[in-house]
Protein backbone atom coordinates (compact mmCIF):
# COMPACT_ATOMS: atom_id res chain seq x y z
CA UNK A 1 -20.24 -5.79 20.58
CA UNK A 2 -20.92 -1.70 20.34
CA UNK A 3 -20.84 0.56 23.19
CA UNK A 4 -23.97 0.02 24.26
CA UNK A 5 -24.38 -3.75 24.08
CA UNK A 6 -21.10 -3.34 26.62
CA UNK A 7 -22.58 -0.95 28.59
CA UNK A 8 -25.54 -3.09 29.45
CA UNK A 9 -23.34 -6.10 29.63
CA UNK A 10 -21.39 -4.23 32.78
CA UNK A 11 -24.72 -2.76 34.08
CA UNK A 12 -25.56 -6.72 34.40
CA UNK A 13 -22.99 -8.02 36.34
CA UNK A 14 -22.58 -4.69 38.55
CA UNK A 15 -26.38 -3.93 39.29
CA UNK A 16 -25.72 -0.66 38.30
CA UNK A 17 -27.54 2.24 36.62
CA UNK A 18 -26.90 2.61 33.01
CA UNK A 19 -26.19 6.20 33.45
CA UNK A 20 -23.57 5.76 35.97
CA UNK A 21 -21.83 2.97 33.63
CA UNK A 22 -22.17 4.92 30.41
CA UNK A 23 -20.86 7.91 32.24
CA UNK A 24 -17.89 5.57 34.16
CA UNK A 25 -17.00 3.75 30.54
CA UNK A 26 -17.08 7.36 28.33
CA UNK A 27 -14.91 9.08 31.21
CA UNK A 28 -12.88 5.88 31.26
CA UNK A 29 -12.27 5.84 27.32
CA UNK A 30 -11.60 9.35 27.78
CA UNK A 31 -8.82 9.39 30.15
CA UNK A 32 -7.19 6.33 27.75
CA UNK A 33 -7.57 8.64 24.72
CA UNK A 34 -6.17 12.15 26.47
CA UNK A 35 -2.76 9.83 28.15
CA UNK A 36 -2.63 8.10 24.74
CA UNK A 37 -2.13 11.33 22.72
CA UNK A 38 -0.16 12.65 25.11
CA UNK A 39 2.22 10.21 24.68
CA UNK A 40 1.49 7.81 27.78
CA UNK A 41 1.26 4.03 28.01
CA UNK A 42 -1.64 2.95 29.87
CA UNK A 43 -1.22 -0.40 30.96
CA UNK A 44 -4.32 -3.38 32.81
CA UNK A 45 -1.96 -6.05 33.74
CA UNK A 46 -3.35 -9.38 32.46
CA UNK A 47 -5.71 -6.80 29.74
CA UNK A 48 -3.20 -5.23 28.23
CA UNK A 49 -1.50 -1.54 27.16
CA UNK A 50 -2.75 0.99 25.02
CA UNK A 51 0.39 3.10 23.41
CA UNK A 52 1.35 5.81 21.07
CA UNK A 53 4.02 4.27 18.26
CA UNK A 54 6.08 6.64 16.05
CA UNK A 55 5.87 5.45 12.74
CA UNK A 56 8.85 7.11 10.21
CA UNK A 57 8.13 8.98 6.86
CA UNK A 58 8.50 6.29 4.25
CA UNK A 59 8.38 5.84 0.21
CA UNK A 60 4.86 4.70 -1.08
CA UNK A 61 3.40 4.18 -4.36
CA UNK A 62 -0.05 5.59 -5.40
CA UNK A 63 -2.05 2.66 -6.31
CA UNK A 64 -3.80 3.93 -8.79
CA UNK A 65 -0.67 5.58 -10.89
CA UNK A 66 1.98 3.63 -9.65
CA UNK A 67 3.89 6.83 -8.67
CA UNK A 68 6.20 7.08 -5.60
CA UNK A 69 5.03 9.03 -3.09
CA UNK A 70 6.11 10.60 0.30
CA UNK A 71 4.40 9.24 3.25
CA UNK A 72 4.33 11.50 6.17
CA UNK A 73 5.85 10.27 9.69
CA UNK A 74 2.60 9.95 11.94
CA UNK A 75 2.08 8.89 15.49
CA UNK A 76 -0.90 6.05 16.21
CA UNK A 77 -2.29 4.52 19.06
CA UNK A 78 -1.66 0.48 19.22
CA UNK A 79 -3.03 -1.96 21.68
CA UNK A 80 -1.00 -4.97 22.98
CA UNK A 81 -3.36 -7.88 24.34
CA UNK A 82 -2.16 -9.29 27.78
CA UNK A 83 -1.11 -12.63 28.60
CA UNK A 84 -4.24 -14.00 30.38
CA UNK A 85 -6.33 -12.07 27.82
CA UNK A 86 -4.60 -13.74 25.21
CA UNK A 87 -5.39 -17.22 26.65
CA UNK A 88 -8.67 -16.55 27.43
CA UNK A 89 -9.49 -15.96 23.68
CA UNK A 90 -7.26 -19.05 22.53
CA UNK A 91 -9.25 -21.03 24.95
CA UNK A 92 -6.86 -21.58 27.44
């Protein structure tokens, strides 16, 4: 499912415009993205959280020379699935 296909899946079970709902889920992503970088959690209860994870500088090799390399320490965003979300998708 894209973006769209979402946005007209919430337009059908809210009745509302699909300008209002793109404009609700691209402000919504927004605000998730913005607290995200800024080092927030952002937690649904029963969805899940969206948070930023420090990950240290490590030793790599390039794969195509087999020489050791320096990997930089970098910050990404990681999303843990909820508990009901979790069953939902195992079936339960």
């Amino acid at each position: 499912m894209n973006k769209s296909e979402l946005i007209d899946a919430v337009v059908a079970k809210t009745g509302q415009t699909k300008k209002d709902t793109e404009q609700t889920l691209t402000a919504l992503l927004d605000a998730i993205t913005e607290a995200v970088a800024q080092g927030e959690t952002v937690t649904f209860v029963g969805f899940g959280t969206f948070k930023p994870v420090e990950r240290d500088a490590r030793e790599g090799r390039n794969p195509a020379t087999g020489e050791t390399i320096m990997i930089a320490a970098s910050r990404s965003p990681k999303f843990v699935p909820g508990k009901a979300f979790k069953e939902q998708v195992n079936g339960g």
